[in-house]
C-alpha atoms as a PDB file:
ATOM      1  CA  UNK A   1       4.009  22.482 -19.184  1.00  0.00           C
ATOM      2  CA  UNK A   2       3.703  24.256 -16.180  1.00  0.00           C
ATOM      3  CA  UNK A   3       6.509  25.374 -14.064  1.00  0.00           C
ATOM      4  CA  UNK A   4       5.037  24.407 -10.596  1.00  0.00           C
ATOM      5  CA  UNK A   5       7.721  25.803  -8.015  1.00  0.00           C
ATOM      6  CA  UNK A   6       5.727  27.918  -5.775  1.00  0.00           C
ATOM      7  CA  UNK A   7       7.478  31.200  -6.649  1.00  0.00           C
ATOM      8  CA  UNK A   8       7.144  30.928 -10.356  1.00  0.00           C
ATOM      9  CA  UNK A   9       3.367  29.886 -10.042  1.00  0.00           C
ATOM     10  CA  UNK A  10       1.119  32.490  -9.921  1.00  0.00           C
ATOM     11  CA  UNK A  11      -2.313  32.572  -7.834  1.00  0.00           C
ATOM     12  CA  UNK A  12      -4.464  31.867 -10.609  1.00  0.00           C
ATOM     13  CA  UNK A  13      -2.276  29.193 -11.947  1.00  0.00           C
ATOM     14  CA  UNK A  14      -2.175  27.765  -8.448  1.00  0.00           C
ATOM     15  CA  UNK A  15      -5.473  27.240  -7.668  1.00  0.00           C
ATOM     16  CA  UNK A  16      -6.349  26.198 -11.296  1.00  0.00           C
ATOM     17  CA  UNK A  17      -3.664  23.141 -11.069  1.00  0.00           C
ATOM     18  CA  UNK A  18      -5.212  22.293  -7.537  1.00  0.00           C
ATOM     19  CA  UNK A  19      -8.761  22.251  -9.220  1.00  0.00           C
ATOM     20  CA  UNK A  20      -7.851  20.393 -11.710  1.00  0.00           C
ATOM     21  CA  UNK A  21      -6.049  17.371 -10.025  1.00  0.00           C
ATOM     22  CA  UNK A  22      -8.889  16.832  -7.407  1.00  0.00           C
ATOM     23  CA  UNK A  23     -10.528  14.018  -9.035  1.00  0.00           C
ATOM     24  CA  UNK A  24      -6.924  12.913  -8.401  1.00  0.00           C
ATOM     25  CA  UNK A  25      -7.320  13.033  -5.002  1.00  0.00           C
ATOM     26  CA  UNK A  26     -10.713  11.384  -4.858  1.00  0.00           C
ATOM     27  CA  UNK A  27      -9.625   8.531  -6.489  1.00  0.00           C
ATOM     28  CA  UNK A  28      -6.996   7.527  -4.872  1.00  0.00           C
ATOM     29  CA  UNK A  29      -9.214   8.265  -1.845  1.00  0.00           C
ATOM     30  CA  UNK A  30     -11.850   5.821  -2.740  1.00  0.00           C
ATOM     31  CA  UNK A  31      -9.311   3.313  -3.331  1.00  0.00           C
ATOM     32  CA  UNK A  32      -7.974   3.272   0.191  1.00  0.00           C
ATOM     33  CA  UNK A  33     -11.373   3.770   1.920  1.00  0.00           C
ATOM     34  CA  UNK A  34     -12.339   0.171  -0.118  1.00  0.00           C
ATOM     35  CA  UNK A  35      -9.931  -1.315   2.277  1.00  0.00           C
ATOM     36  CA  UNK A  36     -10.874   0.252   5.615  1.00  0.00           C
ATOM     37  CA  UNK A  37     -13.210  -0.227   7.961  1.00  0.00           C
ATOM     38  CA  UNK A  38     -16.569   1.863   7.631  1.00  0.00           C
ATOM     39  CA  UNK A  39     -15.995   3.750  10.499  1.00  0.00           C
ATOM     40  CA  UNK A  40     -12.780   5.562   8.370  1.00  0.00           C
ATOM     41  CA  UNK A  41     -14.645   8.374   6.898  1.00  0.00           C
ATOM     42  CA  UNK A  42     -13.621   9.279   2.761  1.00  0.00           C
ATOM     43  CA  UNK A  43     -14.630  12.679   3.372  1.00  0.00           C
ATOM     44  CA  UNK A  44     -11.254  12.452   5.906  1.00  0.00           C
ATOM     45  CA  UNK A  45      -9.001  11.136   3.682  1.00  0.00           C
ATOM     46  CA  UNK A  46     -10.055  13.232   0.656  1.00  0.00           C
ATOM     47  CA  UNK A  47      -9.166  16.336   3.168  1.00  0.00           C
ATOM     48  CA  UNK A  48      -5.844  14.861   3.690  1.00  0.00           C
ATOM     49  CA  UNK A  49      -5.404  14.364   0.243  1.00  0.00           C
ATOM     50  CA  UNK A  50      -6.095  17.366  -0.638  1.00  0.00           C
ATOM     51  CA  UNK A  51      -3.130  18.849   1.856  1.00  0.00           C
ATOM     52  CA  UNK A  52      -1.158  16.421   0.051  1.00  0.00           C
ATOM     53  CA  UNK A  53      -2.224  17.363  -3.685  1.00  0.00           C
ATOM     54  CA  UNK A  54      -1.243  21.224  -2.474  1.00  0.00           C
ATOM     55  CA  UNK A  55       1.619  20.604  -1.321  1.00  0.00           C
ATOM     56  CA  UNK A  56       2.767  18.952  -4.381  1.00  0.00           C
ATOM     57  CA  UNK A  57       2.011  21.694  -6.280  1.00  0.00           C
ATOM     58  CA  UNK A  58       3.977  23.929  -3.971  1.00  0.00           C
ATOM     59  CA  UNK A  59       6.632  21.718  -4.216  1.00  0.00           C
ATOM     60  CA  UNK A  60       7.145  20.279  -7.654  1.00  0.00           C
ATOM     61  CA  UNK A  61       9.712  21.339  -9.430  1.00  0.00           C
ATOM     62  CA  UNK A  62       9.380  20.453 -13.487  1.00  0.00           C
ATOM     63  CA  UNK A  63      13.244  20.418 -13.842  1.00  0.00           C
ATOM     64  CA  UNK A  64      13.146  17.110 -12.382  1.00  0.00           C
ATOM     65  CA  UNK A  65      11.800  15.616 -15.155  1.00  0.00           C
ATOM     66  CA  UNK A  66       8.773  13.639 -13.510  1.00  0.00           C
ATOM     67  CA  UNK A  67       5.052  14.306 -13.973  1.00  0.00           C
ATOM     68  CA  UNK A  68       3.492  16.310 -11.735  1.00  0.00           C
ATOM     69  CA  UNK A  69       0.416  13.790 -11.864  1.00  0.00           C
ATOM     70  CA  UNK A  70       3.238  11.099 -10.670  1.00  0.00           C
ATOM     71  CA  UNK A  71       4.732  13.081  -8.056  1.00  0.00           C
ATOM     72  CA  UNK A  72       1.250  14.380  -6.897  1.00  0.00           C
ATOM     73  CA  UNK A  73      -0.020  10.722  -6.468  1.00  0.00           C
ATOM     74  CA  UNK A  74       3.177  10.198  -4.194  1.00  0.00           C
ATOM     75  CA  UNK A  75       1.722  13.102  -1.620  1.00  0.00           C
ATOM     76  CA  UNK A  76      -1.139  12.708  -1.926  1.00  0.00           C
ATOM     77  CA  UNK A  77      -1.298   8.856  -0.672  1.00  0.00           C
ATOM     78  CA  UNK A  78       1.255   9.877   1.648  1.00  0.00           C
ATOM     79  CA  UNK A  79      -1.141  12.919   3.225  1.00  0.00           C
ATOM     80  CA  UNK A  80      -3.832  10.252   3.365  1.00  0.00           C
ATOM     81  CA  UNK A  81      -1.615   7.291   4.898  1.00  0.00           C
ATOM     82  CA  UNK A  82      -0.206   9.555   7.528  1.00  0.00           C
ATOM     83  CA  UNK A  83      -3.805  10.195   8.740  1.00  0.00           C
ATOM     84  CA  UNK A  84      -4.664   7.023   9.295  1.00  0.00           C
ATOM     85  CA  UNK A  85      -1.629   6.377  11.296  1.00  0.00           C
ATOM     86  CA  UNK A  86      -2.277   9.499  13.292  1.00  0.00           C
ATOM     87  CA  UNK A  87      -5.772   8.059  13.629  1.00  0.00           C
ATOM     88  CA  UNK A  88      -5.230   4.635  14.136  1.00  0.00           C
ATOM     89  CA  UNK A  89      -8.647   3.306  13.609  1.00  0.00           C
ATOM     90  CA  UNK A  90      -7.086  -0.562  13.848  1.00  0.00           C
ATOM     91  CA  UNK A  91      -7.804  -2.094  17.421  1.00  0.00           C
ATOM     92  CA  UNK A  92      -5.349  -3.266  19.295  1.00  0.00           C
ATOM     93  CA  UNK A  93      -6.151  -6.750  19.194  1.00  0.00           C
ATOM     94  CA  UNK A  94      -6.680  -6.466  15.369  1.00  0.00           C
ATOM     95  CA  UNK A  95      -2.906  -5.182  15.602  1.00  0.00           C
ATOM     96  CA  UNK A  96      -1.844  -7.815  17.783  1.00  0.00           C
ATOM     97  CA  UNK A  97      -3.515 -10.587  15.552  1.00  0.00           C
ATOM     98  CA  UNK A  98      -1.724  -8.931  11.985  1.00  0.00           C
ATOM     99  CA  UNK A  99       1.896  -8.924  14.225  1.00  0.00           C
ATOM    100  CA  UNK A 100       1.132 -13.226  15.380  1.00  0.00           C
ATOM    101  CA  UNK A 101       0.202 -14.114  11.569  1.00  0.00           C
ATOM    102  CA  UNK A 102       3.419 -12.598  10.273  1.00  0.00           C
ATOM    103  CA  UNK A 103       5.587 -14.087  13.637  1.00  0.00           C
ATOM    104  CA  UNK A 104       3.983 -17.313  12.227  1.00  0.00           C
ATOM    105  CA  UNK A 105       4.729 -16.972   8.631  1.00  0.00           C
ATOM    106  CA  UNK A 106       8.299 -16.017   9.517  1.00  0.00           C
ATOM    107  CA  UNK A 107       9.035 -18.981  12.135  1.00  0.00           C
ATOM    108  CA  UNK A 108       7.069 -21.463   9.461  1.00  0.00           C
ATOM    109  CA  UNK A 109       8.966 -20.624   6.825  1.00  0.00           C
ATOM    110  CA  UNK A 110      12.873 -20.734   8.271  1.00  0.00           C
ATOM    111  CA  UNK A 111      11.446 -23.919   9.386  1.00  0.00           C
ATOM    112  CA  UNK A 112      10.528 -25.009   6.170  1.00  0.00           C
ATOM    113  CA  UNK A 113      12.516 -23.339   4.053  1.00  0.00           C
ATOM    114  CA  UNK A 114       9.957 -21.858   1.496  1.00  0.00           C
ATOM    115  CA  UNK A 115       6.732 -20.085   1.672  1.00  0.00           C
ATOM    116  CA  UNK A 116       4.358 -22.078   4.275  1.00  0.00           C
ATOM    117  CA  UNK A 117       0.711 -23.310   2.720  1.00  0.00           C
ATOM    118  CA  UNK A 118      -2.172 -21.630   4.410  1.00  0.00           C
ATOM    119  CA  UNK A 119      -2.291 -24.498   6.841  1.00  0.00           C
ATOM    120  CA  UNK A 120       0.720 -24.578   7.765  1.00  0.00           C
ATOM    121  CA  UNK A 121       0.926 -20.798   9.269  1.00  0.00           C
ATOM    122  CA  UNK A 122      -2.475 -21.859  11.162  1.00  0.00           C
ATOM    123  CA  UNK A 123      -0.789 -24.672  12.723  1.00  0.00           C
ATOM    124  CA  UNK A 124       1.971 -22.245  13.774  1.00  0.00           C
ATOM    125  CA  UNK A 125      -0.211 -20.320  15.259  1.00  0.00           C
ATOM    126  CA  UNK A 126      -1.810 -23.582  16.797  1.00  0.00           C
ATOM    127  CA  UNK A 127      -5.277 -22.819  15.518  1.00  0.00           C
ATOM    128  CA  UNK A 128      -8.013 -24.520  12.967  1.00  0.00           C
ATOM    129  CA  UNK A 129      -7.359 -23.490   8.978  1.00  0.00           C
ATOM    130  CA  UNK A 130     -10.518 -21.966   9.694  1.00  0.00           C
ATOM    131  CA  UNK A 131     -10.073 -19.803  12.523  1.00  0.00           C
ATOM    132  CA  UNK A 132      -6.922 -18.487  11.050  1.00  0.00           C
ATOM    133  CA  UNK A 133      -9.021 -17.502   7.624  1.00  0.00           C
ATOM    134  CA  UNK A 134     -11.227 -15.391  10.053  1.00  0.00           C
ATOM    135  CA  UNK A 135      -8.621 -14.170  11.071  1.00  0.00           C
ATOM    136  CA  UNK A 136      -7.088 -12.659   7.978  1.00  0.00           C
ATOM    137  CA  UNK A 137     -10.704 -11.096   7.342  1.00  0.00           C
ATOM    138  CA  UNK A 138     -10.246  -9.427  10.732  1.00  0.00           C
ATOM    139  CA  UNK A 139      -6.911  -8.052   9.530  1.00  0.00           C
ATOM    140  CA  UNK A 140      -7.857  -7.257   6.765  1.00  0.00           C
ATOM    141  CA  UNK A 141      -7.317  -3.312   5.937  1.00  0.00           C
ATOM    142  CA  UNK A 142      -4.405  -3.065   8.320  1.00  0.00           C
ATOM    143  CA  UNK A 143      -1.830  -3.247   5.725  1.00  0.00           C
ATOM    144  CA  UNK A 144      -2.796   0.014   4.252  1.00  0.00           C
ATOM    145  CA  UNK A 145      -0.860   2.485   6.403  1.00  0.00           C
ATOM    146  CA  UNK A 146       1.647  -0.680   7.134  1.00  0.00           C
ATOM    147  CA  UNK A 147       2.096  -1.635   3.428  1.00  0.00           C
ATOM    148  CA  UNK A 148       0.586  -0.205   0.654  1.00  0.00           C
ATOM    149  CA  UNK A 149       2.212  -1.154  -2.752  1.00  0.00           C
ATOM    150  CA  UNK A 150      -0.615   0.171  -4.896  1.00  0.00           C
ATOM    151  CA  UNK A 151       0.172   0.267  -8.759  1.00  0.00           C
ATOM    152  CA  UNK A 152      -1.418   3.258 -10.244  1.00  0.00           C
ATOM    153  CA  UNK A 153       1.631   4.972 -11.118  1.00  0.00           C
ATOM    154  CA  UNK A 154       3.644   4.250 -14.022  1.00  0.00           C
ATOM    155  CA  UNK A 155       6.453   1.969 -12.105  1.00  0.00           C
ATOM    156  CA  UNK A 156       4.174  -0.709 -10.956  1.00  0.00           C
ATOM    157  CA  UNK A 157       4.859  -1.935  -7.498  1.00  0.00           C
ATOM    158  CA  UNK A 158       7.173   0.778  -5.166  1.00  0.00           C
ATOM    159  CA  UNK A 159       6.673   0.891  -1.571  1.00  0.00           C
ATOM    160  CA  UNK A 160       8.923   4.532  -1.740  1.00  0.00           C
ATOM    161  CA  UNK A 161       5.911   5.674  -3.555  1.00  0.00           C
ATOM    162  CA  UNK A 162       4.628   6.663   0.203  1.00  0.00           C
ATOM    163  CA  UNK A 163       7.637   8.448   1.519  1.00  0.00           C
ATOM    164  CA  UNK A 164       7.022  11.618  -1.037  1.00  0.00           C
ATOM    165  CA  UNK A 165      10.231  12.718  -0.009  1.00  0.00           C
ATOM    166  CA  UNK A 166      11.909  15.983  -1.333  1.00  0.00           C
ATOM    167  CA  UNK A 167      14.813  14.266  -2.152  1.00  0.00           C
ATOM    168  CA  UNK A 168      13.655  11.457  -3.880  1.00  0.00           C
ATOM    169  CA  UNK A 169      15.543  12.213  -6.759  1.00  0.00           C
ATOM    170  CA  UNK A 170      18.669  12.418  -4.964  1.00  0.00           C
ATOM    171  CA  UNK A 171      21.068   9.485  -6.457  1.00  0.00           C
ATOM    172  CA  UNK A 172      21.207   7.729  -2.617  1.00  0.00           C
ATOM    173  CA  UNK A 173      17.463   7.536  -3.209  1.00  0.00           C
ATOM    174  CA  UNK A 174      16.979   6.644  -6.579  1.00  0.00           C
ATOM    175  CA  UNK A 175      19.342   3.604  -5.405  1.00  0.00           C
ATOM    176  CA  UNK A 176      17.499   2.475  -2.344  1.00  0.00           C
ATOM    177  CA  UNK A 177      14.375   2.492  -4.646  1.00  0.00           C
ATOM    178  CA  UNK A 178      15.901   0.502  -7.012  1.00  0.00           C
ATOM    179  CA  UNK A 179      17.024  -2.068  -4.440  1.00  0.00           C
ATOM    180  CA  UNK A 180      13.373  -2.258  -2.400  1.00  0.00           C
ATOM    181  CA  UNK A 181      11.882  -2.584  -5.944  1.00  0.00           C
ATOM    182  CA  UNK A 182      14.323  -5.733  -6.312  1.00  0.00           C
ATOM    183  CA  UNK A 183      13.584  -7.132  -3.133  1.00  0.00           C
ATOM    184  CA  UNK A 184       9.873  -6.595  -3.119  1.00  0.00           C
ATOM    185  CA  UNK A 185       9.738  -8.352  -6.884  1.00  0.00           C
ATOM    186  CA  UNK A 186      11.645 -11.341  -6.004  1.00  0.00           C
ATOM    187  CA  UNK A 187       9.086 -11.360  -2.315  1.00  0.00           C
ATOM    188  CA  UNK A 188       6.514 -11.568  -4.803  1.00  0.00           C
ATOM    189  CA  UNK A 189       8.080 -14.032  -7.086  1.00  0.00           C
ATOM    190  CA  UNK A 190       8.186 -16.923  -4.109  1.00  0.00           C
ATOM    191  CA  UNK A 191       4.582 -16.026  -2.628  1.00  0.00           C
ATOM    192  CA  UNK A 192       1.747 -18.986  -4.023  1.00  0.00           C
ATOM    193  CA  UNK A 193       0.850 -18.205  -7.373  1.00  0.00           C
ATOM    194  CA  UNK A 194      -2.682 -17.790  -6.668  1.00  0.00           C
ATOM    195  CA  UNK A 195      -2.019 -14.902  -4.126  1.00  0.00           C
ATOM    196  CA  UNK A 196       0.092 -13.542  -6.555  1.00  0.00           C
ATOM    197  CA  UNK A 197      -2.627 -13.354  -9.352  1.00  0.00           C
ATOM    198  CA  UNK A 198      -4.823 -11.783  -6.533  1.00  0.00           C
ATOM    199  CA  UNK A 199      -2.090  -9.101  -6.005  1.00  0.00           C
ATOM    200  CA  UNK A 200      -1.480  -8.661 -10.016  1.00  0.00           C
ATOM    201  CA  UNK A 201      -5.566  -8.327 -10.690  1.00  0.00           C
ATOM    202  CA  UNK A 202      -5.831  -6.251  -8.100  1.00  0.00           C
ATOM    203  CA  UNK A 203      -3.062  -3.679  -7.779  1.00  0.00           C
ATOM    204  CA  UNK A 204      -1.316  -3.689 -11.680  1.00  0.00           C
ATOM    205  CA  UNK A 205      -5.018  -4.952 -13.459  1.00  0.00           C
ATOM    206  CA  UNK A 206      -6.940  -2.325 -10.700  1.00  0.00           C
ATOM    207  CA  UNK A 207     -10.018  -4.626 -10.435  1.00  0.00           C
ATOM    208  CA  UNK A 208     -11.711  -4.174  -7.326  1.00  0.00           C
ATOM    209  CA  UNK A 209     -12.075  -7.885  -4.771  1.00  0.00           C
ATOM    210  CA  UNK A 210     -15.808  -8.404  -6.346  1.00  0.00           C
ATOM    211  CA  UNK A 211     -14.331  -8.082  -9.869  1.00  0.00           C
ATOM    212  CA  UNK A 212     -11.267 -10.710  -8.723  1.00  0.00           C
ATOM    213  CA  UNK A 213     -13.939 -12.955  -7.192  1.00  0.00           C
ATOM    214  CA  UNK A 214     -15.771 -13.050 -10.254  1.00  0.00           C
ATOM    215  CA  UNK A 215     -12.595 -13.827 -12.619  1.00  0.00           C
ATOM    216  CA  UNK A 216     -10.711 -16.268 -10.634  1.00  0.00           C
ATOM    217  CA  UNK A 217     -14.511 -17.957  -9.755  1.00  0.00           C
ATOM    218  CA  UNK A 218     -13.885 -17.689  -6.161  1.00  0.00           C
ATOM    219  CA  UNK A 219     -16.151 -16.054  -2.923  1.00  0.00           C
ATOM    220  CA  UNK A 220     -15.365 -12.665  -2.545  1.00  0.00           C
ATOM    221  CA  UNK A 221     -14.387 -13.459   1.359  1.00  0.00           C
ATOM    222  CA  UNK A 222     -11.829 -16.217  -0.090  1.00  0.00           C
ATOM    223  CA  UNK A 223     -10.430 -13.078  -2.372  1.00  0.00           C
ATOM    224  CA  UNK A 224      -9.935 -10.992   1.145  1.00  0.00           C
ATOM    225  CA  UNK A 225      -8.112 -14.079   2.584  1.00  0.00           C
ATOM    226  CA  UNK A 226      -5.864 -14.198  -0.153  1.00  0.00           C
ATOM    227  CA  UNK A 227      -4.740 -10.625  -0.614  1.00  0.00           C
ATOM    228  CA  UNK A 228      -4.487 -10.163   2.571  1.00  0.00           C
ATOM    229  CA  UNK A 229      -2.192 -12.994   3.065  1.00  0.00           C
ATOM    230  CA  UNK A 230       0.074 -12.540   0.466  1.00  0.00           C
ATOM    231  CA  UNK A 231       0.644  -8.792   2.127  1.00  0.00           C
ATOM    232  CA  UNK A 232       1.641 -10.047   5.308  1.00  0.00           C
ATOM    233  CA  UNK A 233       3.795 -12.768   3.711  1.00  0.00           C
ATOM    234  CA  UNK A 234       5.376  -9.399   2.055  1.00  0.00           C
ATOM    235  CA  UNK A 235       5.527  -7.442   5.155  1.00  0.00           C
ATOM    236  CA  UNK A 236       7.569 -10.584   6.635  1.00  0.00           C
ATOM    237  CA  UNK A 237      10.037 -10.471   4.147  1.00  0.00           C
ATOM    238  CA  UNK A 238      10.763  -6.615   4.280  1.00  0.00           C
ATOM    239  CA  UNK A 239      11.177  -7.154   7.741  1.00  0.00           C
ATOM    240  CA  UNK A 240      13.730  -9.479   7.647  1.00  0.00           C
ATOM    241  CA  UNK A 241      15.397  -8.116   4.159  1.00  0.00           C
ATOM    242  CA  UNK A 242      14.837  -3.975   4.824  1.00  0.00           C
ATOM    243  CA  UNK A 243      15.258  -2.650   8.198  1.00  0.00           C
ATOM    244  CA  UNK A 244      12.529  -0.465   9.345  1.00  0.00           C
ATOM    245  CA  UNK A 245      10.131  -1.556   7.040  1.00  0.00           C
ATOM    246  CA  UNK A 246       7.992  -3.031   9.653  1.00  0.00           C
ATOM    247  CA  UNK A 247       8.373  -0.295  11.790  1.00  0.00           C
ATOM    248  CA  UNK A 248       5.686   1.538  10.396  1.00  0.00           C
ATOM    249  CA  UNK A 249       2.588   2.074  12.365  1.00  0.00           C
END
């Protein structure tokens, strides 16, 4: 195995390693630019990427006994995330209409004391069940620099996957990992259990909205709905459970 740290890595080996994990970076690139608007331009995020991918490799340190594949995915998603919030493609309104479905989610479900139906959170929001589903395909695509909990990586779902931090093997991290991962399971565990199957297909199976439509026999608009819902039902419960979580823009 390579030793990666930047001063043990010569130019050759450098640039080889970089060569070699940019299909890497176009991946995970694709994957995110599925869920964005088609004004986001891939040949954007596969630049950011790519600052990400390099400075893994500058970075990674094979003493810590995790894959450099692993930690590379971490910056590289990060590098790509942090564009888009320095973009910030989403409208405002867009915004605005993502932050009044999750007000309504949170007020409709301390009312009710479990996770509100679909019709429910409309009436919350005092609108038609149908309105409200155009709304969440309006929305949808805003949770990826908000709340991306994308399951390529080994340890399934882990929001900390997009901090890339240097000290993310520090014990105060590994901790606070270990807690959001708790949290964020037993979010999942009390969301409908068709939105959960949407998230499971989707970010642990890694079939793309068509390929959910087509196994769960549903449109592939009603698939959009869904995920995106069960995100924002997510975000609400981070927001209440991990300060800051929400925060992100």
């Amino acid at each position: 195995m390579y030793s990666c740290q930047m001063e043990e890595t010569s130019t050759e080996e450098r640039e080889a390693l970089i060569m070699e994990h940019l299909p890497q970076v176009r991946m995970i690139a694709r994957r995110i630019h599925e869920r964005l608007p088609e004004s986001v331009s891939i040949d954007d995020l596969i630049s950011n990427g790519t600052v990400g991918l390099i400075s893994a490799i500058d970075n990674f340190d094979s003493a810590q006994n995790v894959k450099l594949k692993t930690y590379a995915e971490y910056r590289i998603r990060g590098a790509i995330l942090d564009g888009l919030r320095n973009l910030d493609w989403a409208p405002r309104q867009k915004r605005r209409m993502g932050k009044q479905i999750e007000a309504a989610i949170a007020a409709a479900q301390q009312r009710l004391g479990r996770a509100p139906t679909e019709e429910e959170i409309a009436a919350q929001l005092g609108i038609p069940i149908h309105e409200y589903r155009e709304w969440l395909v309006d929305t949808e695509g805003l949770q990826i620099a908000d709340l991306e909990i994308a399951g390529s990586g080994e340890d399934g779902f882990s929001l900390l996957k997009f901090a890339a931090a240097d000290d993310s093997q520090q014990p105060s991290r590994i901790l606070e990992r270990a807690e959001l991962e708790r949290v964020v399971a037993q979010a999942i565990e009390n969301i409908p259990k068709t939105e959960r199957t949407v998230l499971s297909l989707y970010y642990f199976e890694e079939l793309n909205l068509r390929e959910i439509a087509q196994v769960m026999d549903l449109h592939l608009s009603r698939i959009s709905q869904l995920k995106t819902q069960a995100i924002l039902r997510l975000r609400t419960v981070l927001a209440k459970r991990w300060p800051g979580s929400s925060g992100i823009q």
